[in-house]
PDB file of N, CA and C in Angstrom:
ATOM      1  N   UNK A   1       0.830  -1.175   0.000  1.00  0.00           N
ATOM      2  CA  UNK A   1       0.000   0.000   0.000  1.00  0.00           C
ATOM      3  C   UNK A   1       0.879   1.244   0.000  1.00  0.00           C
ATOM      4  N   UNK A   2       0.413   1.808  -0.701  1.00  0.00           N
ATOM      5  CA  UNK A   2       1.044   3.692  -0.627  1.00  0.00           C
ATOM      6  C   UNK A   2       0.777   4.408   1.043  1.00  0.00           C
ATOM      7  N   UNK A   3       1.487   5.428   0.978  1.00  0.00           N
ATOM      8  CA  UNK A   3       1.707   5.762   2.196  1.00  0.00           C
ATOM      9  C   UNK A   3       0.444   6.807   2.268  1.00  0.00           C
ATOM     10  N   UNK A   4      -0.458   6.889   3.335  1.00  0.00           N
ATOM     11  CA  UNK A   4      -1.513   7.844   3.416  1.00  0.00           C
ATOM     12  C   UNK A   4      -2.012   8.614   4.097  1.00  0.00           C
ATOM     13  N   UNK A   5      -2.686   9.365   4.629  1.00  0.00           N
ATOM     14  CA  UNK A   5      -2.558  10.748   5.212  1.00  0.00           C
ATOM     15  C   UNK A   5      -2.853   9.596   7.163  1.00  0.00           C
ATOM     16  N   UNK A   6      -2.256  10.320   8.041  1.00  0.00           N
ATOM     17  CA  UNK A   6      -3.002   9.690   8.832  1.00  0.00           C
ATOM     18  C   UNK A   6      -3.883  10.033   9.591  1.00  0.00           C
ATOM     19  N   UNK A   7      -5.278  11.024   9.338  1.00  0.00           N
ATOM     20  CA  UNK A   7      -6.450  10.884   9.202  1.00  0.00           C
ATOM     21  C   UNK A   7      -7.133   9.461   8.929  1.00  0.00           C
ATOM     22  N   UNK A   8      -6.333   8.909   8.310  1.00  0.00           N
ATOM     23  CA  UNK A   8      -6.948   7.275   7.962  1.00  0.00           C
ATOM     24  C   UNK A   8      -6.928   6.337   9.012  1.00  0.00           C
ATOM     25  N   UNK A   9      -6.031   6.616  10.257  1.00  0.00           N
ATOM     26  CA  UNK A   9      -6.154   5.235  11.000  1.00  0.00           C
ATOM     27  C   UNK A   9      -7.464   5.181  11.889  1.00  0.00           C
ATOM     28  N   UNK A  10      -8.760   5.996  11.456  1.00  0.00           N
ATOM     29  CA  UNK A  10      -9.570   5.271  12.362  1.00  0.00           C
ATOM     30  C   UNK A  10     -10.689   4.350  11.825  1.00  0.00           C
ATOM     31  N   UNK A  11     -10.063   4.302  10.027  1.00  0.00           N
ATOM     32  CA  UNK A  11     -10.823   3.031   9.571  1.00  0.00           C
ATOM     33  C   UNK A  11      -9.977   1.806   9.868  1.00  0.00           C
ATOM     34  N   UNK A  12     -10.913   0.511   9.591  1.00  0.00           N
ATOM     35  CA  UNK A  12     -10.575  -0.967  10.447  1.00  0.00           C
ATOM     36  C   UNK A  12     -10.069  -1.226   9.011  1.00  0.00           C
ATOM     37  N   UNK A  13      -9.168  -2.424   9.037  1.00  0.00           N
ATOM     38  CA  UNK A  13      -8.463  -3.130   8.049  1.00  0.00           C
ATOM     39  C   UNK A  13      -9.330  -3.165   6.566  1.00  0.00           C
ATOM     40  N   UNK A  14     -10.703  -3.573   7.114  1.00  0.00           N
ATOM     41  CA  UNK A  14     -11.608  -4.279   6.154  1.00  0.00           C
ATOM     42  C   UNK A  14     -11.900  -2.975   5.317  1.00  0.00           C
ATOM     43  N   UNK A  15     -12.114  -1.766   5.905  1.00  0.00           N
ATOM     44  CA  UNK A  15     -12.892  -0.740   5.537  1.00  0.00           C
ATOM     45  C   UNK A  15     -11.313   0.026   4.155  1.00  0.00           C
ATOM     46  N   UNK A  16     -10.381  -0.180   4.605  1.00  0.00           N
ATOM     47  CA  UNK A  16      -9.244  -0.166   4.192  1.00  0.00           C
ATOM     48  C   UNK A  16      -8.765  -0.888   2.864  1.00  0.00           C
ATOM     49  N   UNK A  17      -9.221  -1.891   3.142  1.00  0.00           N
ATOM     50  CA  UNK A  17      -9.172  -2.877   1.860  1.00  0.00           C
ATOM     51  C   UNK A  17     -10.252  -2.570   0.710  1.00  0.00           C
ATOM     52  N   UNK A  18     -11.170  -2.097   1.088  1.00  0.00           N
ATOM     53  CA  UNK A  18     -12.289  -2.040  -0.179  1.00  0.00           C
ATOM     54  C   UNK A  18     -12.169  -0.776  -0.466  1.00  0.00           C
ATOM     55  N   UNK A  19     -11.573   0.591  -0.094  1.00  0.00           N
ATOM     56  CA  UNK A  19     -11.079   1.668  -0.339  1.00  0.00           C
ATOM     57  C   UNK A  19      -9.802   1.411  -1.122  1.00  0.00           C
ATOM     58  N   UNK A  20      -8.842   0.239  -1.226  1.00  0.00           N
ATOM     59  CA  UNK A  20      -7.837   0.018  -1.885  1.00  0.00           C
ATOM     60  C   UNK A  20      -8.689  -0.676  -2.994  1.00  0.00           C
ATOM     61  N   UNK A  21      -9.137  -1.399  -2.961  1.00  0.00           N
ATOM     62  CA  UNK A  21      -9.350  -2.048  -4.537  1.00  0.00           C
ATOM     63  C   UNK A  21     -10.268  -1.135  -5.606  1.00  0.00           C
ATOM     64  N   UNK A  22     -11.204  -0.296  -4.565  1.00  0.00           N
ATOM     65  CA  UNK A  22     -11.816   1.050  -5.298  1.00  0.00           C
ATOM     66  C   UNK A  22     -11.154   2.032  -5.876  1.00  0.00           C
ATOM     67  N   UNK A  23      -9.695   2.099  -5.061  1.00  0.00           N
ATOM     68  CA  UNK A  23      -8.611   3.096  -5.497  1.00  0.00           C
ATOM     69  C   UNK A  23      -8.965   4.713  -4.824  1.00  0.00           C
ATOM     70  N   UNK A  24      -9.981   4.875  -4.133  1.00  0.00           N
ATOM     71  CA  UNK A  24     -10.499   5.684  -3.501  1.00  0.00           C
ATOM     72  C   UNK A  24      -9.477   6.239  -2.729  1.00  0.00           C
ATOM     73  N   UNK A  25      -8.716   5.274  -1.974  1.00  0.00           N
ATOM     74  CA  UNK A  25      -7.618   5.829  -1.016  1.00  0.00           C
ATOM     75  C   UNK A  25      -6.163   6.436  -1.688  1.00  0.00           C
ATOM     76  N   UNK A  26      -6.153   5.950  -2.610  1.00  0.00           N
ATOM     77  CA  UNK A  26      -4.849   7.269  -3.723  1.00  0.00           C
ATOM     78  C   UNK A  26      -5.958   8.270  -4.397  1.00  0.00           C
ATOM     79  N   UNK A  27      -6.697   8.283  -4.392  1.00  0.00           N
ATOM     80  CA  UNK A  27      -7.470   9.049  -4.770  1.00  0.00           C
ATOM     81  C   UNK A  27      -7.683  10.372  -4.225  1.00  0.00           C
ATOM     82  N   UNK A  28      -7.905  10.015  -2.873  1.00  0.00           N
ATOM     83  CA  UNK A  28      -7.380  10.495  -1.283  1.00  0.00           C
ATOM     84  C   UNK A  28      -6.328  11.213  -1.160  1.00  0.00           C
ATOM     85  N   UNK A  29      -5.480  10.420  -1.152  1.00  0.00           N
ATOM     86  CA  UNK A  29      -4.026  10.828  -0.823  1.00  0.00           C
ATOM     87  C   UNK A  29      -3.516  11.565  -1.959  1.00  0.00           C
ATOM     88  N   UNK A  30      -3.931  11.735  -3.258  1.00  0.00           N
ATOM     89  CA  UNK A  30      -3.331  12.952  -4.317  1.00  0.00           C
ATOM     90  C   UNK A  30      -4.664  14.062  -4.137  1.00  0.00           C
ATOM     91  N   UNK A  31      -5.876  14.055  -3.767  1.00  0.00           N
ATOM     92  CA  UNK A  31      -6.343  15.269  -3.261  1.00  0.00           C
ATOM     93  C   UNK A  31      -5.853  16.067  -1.992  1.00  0.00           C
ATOM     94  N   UNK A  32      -5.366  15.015  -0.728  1.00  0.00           N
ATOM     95  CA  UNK A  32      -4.717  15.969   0.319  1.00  0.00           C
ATOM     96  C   UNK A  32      -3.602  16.784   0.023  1.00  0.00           C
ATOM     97  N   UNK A  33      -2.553  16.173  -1.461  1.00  0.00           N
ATOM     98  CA  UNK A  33      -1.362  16.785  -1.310  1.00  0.00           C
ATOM     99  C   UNK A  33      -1.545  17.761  -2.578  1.00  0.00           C
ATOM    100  N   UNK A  34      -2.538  17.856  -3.130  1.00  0.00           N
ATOM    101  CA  UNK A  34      -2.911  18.669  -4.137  1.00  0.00           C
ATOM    102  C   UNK A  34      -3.262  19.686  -3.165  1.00  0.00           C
ATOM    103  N   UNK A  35      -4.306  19.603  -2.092  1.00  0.00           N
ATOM    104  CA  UNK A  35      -4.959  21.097  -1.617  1.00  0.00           C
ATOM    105  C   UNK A  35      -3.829  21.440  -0.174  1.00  0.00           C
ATOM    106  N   UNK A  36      -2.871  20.278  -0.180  1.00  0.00           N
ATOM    107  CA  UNK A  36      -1.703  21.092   0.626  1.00  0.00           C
ATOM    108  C   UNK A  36      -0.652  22.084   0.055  1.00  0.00           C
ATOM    109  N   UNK A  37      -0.207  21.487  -1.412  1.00  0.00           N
ATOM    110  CA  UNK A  37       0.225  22.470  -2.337  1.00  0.00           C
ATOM    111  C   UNK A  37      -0.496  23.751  -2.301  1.00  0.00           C
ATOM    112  N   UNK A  38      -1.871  23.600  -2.660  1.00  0.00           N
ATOM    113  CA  UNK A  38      -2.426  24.986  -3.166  1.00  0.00           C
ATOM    114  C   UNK A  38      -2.452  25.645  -1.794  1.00  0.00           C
ATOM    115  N   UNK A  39      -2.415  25.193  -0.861  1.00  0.00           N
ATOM    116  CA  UNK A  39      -2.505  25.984   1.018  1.00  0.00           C
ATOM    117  C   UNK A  39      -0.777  26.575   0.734  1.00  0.00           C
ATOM    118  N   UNK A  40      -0.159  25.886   0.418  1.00  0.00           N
ATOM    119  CA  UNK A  40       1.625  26.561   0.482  1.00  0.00           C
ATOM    120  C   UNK A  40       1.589  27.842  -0.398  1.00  0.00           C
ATOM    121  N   UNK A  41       1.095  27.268  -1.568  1.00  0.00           N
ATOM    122  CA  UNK A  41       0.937  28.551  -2.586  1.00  0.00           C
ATOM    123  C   UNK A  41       0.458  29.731  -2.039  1.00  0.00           C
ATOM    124  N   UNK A  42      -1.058  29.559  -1.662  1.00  0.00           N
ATOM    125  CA  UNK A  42      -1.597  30.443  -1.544  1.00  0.00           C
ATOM    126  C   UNK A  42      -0.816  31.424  -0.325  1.00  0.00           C
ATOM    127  N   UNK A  43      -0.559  30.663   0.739  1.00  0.00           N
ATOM    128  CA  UNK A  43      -0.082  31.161   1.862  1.00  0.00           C
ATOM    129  C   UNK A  43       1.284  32.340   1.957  1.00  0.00           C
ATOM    130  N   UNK A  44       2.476  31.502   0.621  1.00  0.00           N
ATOM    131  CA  UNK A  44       3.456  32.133  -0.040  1.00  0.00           C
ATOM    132  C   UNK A  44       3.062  33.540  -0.792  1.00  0.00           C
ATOM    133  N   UNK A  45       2.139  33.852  -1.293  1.00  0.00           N
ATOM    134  CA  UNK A  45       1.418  34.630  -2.232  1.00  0.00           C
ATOM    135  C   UNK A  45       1.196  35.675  -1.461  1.00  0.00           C
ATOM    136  N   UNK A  46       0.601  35.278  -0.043  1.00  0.00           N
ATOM    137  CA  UNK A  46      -0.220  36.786   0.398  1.00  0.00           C
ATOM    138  C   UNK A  46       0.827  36.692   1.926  1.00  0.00           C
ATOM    139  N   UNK A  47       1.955  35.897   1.968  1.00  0.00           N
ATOM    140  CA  UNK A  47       3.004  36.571   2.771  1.00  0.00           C
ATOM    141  C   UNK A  47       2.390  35.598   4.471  1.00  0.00           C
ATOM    142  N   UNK A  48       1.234  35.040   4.131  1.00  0.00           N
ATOM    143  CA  UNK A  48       1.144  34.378   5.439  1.00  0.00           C
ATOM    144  C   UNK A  48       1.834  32.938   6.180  1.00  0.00           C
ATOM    145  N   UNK A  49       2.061  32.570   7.161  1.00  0.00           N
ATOM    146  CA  UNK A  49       2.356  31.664   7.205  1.00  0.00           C
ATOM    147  C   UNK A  49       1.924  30.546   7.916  1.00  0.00           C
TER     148      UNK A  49
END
């Protein structure tokens, strides 16, 4: 398995597994680091931190 935000450990194995074969959970994990990018950006932009 890919490495994933850990917000995830309070699903159970099972719930885990059918989120992997759905692909839901990289799915997941390139939206968190997509809207963490755009939080750096934005943050860089208007000087906040």
């Amino acid at each position: 398995m890919r490495d994933h935000p850990s917000s995830d450990v309070a699903f159970s194995p099972a719930v885990k597994a059918v989120q992997t074969l759905r692909r839901s959970r990289d799915q997941y994990a390139r939206l968190r680091g997509e809207l963490a990018r755009l939080s750096e950006t934005r943050s860089g932009a208007t000087g906040r931190n």
